[in-house]
Protein backbone atom coordinates (compact mmCIF):
# COMPACT_ATOMS: atom_id res chain seq x y z
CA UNK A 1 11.57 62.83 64.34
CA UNK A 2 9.16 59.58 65.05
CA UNK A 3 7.44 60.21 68.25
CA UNK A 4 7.34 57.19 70.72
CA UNK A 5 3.60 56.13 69.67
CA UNK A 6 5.09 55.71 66.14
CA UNK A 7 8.44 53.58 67.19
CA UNK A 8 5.64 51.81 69.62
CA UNK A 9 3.33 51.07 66.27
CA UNK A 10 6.48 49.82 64.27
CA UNK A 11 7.75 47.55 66.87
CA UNK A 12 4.66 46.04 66.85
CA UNK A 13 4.29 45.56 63.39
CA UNK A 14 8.08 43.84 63.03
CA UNK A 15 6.87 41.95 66.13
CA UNK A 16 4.08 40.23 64.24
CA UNK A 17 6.39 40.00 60.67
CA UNK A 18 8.78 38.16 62.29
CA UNK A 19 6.04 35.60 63.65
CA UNK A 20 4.42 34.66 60.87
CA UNK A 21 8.20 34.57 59.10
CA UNK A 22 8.89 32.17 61.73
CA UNK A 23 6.03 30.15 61.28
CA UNK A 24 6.46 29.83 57.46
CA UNK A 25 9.69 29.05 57.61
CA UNK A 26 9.02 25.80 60.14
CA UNK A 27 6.26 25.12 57.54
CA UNK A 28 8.99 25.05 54.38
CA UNK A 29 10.69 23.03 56.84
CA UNK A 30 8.55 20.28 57.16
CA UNK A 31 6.94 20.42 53.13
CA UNK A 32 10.87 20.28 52.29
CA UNK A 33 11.49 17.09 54.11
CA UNK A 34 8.42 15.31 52.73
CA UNK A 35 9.12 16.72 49.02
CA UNK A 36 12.97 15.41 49.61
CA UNK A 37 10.90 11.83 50.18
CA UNK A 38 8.69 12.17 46.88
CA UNK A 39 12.02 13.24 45.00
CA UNK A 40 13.82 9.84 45.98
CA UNK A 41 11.04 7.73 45.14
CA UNK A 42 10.58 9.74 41.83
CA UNK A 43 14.10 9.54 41.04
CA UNK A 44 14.04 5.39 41.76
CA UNK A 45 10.48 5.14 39.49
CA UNK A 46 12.29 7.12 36.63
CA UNK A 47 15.43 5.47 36.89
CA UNK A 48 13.53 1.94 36.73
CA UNK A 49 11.69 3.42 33.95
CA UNK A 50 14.73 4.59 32.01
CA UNK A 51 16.31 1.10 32.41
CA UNK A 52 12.75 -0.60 30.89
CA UNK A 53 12.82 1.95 27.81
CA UNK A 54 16.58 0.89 27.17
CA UNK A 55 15.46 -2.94 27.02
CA UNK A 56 12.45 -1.75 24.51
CA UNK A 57 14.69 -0.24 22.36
CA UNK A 58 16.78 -2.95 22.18
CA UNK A 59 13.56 -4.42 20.58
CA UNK A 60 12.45 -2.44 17.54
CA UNK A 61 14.22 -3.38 14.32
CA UNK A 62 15.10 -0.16 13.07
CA UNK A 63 15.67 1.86 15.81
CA UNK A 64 14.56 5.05 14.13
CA UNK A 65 12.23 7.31 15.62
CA UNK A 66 11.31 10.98 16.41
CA UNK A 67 11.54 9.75 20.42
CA UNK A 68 14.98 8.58 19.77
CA UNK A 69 18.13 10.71 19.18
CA UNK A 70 20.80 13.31 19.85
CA UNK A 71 19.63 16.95 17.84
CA UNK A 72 21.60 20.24 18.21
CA UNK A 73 19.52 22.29 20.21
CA UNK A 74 20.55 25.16 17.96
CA UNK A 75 19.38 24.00 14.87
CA UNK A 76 15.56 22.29 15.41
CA UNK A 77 12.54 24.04 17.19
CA UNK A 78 12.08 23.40 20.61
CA UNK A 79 9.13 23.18 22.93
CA UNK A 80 10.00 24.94 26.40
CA UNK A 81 8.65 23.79 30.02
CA UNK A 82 9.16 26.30 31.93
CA UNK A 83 8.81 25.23 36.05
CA UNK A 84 8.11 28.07 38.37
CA UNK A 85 6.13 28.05 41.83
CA UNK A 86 2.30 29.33 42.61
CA UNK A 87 3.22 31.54 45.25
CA UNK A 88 6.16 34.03 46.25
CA UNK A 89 8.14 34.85 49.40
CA UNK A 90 10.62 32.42 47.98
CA UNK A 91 13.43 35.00 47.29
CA UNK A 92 14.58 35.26 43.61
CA UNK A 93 13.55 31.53 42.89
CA UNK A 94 11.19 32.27 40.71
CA UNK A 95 13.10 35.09 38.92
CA UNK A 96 16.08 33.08 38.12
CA UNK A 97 13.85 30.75 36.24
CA UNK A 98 12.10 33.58 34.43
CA UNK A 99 15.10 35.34 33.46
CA UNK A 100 16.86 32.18 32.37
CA UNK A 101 13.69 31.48 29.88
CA UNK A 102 13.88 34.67 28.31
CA UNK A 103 17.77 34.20 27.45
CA UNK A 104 16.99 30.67 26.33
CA UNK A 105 14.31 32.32 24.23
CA UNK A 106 15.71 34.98 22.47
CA UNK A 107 18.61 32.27 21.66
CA UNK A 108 16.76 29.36 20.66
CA UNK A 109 13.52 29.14 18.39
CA UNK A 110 11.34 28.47 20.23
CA UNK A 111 7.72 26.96 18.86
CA UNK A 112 5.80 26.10 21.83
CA UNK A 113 5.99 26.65 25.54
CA UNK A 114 4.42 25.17 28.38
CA UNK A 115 4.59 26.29 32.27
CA UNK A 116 3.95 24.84 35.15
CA UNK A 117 3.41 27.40 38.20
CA UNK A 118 1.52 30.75 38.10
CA UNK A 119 4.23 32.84 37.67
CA UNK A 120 5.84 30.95 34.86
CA UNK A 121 1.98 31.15 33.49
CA UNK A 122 1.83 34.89 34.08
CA UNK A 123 5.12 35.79 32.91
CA UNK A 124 4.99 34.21 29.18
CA UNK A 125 0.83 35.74 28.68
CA UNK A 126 3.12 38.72 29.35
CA UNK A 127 5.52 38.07 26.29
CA UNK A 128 1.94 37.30 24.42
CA UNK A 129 3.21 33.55 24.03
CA UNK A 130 0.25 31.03 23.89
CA UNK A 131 1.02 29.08 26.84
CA UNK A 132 -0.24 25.51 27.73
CA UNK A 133 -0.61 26.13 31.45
CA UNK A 134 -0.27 23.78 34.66
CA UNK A 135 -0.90 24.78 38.19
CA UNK A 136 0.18 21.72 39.54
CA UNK A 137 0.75 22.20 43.48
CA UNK A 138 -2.91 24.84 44.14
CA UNK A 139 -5.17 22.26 42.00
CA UNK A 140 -6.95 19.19 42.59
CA UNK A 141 -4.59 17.13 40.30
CA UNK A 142 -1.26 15.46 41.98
CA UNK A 143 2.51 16.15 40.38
CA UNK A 144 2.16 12.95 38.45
CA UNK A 145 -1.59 13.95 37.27
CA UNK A 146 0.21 17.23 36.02
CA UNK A 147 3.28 15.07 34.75
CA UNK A 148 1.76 12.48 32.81
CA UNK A 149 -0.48 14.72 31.40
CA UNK A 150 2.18 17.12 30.23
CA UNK A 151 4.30 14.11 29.13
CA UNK A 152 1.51 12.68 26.88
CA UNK A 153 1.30 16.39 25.43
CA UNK A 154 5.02 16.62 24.57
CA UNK A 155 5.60 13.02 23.08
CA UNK A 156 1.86 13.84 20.26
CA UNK A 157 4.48 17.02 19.67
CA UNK A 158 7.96 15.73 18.99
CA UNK A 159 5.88 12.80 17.32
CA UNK A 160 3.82 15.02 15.17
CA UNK A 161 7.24 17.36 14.18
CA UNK A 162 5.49 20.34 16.00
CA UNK A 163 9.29 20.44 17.88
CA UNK A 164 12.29 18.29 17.37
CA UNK A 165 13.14 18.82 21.07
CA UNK A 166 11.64 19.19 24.28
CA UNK A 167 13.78 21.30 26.87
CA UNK A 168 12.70 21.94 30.51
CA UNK A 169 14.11 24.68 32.24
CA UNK A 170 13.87 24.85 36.15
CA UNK A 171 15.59 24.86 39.64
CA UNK A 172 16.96 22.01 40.23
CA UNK A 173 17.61 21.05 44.12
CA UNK A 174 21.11 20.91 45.60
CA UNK A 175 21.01 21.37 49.19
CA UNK A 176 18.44 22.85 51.50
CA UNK A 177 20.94 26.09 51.41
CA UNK A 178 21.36 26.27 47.40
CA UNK A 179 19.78 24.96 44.31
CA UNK A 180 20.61 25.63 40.73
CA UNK A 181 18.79 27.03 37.43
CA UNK A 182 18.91 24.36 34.65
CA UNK A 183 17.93 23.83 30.90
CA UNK A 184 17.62 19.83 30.55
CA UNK A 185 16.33 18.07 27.29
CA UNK A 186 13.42 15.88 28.10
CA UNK A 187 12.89 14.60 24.72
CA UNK A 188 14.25 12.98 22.31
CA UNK A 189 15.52 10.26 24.61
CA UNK A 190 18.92 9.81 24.22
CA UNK A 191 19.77 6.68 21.71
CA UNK A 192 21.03 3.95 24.49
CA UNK A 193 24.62 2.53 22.83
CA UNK A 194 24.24 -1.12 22.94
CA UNK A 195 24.97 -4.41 22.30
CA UNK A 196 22.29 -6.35 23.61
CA UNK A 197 20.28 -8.63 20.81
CA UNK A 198 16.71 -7.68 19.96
CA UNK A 199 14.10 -9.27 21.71
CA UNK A 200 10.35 -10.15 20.41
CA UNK A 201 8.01 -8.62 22.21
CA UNK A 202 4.31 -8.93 22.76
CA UNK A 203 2.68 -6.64 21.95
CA UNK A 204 4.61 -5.27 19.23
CA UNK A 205 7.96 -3.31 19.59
CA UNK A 206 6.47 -0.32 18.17
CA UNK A 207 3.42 -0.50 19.89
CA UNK A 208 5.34 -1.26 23.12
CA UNK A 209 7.71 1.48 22.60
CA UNK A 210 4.91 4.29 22.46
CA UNK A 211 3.58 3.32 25.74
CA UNK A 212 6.35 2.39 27.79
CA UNK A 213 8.17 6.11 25.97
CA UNK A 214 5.51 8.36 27.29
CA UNK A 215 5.78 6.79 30.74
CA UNK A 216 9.30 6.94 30.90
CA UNK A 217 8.87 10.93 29.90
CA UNK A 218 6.17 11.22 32.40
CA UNK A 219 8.36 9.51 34.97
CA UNK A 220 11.44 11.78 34.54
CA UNK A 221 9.04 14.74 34.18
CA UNK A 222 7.62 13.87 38.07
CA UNK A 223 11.26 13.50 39.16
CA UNK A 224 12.24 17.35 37.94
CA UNK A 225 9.20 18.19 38.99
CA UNK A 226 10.02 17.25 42.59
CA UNK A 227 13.17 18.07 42.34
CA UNK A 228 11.94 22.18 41.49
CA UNK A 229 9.48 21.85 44.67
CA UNK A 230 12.27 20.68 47.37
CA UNK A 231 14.24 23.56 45.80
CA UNK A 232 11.22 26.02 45.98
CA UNK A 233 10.37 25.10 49.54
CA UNK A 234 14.36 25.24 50.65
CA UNK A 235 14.31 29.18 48.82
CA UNK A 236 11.73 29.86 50.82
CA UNK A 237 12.72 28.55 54.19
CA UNK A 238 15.71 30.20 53.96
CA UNK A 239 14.40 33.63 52.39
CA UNK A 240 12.01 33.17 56.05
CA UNK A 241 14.84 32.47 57.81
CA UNK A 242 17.10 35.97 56.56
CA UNK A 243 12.88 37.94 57.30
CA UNK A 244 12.57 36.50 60.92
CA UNK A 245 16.33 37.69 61.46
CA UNK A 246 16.28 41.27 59.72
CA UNK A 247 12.75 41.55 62.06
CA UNK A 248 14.83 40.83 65.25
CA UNK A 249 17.71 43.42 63.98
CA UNK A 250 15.20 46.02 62.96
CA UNK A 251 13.22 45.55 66.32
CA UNK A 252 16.32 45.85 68.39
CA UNK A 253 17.29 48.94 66.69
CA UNK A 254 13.69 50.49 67.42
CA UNK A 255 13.81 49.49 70.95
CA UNK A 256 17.07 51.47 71.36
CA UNK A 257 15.20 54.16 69.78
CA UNK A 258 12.57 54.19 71.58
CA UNK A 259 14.84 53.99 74.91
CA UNK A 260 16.38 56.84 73.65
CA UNK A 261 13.21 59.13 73.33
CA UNK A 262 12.10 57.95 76.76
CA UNK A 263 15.08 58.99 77.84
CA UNK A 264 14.71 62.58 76.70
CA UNK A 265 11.72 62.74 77.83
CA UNK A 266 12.62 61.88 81.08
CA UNK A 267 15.85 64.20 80.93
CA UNK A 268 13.87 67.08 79.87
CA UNK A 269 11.09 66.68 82.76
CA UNK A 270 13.98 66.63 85.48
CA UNK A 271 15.65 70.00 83.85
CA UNK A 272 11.85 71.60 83.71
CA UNK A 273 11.77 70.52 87.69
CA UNK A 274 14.79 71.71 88.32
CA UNK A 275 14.32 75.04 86.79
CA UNK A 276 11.19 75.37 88.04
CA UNK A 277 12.37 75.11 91.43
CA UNK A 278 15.60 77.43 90.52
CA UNK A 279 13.08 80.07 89.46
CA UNK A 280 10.98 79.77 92.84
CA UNK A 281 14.01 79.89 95.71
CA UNK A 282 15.01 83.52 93.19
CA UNK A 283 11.27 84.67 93.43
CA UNK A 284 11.76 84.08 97.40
């Protein structure tokens, strides 16, 4: 049985958890409204972006190329991005994400993989993959540093026939109570169906359509990217949110506890004084 020093030591100790759960949890808070910012203004740059790539197609004559198409996922190698976080205390964020990558792994082929995060990093030098890493969020380069970088990367790829499809796998954000584990294909961009007449362009279609392609990948790239940090911070601030309450339940069970022993104790002083005195009035 715990003595009262012990319960005393313990309560402490939950005391203290559940303050610095508290505090993180107002700090995933406040990062989750500001990364709920970046991911609207992301998702309006990429969207702009997606609508410029659309006109440039429109422009090339032929309208064949490696960027452009529709593969089976199932049937052409495929370069993974794999988006975790840095850090933990973020519940099973980060495990969903890993988990889902190995299923997509043993199911696809897989030539190349790329993470962003140190546990995505960690995990796949685990599975002795050669990994092109990206700590995006604990280094001195922004998300769109780490995006357009990556997106430059993964367009020399799928041009080169390294892959015939780039597929990044992440949480995406729902709500700040749920989010959801995704596989989306980045590249090939999807072959817009239209109508429109070409256009000459200056400088060249081709030439145009290299440039304003990697942007547009670079652009939708940020806007996932956002999207798996407003889903990282909500997982935590929530996983903070169940600590601080299991510290308050845990603490009030130890303080009943600890009322109880004190009790005891104070029970089995007043029988020791009342046999005590028993014993003298039958000595007198």
């Amino acid at each position: 049985m715990q003595s009262i020093r012990d319960i005393k030591r313990r309560l402490q100790t939950v005391s203290d958890t559940g303050k610095i759960a508290k505090a993180m949890k107002a700090v995933s808070v406040s990062k989750l409204r500001k990364a709920q910012q970046a991911m609207g203004y992301a998702a309006g740059y990429a969207e702009h972006f997606e609508l410029a790539l659309e006109r440039t197609v429109c422009a090339l004559e032929t309208k064949q190329s490696r960027l452009l198409g529709n593969p089976d996922l199932s049937e052409v190698p495929i370069c993974l991005v794999v988006i975790s976080s840095d850090r933990g205390l973020c519940g099973a964020y980060n495990q969903r994400v890993l988990d889902r990558a190995d299923e997509f792994m043993e199911s696809h082929e897989v030539t190349d993989v790329c993470a962003l995060g140190r546990r995505a990093i960690h995990r796949m030098h685990r599975h002795g993959r050669a990994v092109l890493g990206f700590e995006a969020r604990h280094a001195d380069q922004s998300e769109w540093d780490a995006a357009r970088s990556l997106a430059r990367y993964l367009v020399n790829t799928v041009q080169r026939e390294r892959a015939g499809a780039v597929v990044v796998l992440q949480n995406t954000f729902l709500n700040a109570m749920h989010y959801e584990t995704v596989a989306r294909r980045l590249l090939p961009f999807h072959r817009p169906d239209t109508k429109e007449e070409a256009v000459e362009t200056e400088p060249g279609a081709e030439h145009l359509f290299r440039h304003v392609a990697s942007r547009a990948a670079a652009a939708r790239l940020h806007h996932w990217i956002w999207e798996a940090v407003a889903s990282e911070h909500a997982a935590r601030m929530v996983a903070m949110s169940d600590a601080y309450d299991n510290c308050g339940e845990l603490g009030s069970q130890l303080l009943r506890d600890l009322n109880k022993l004190r009790q005891s104790g104070i029970t089995k002083e007043l029988l020791e004084i009342v046999s005590g005195a028993e014993a003298l009035q039958t000595q007198e």
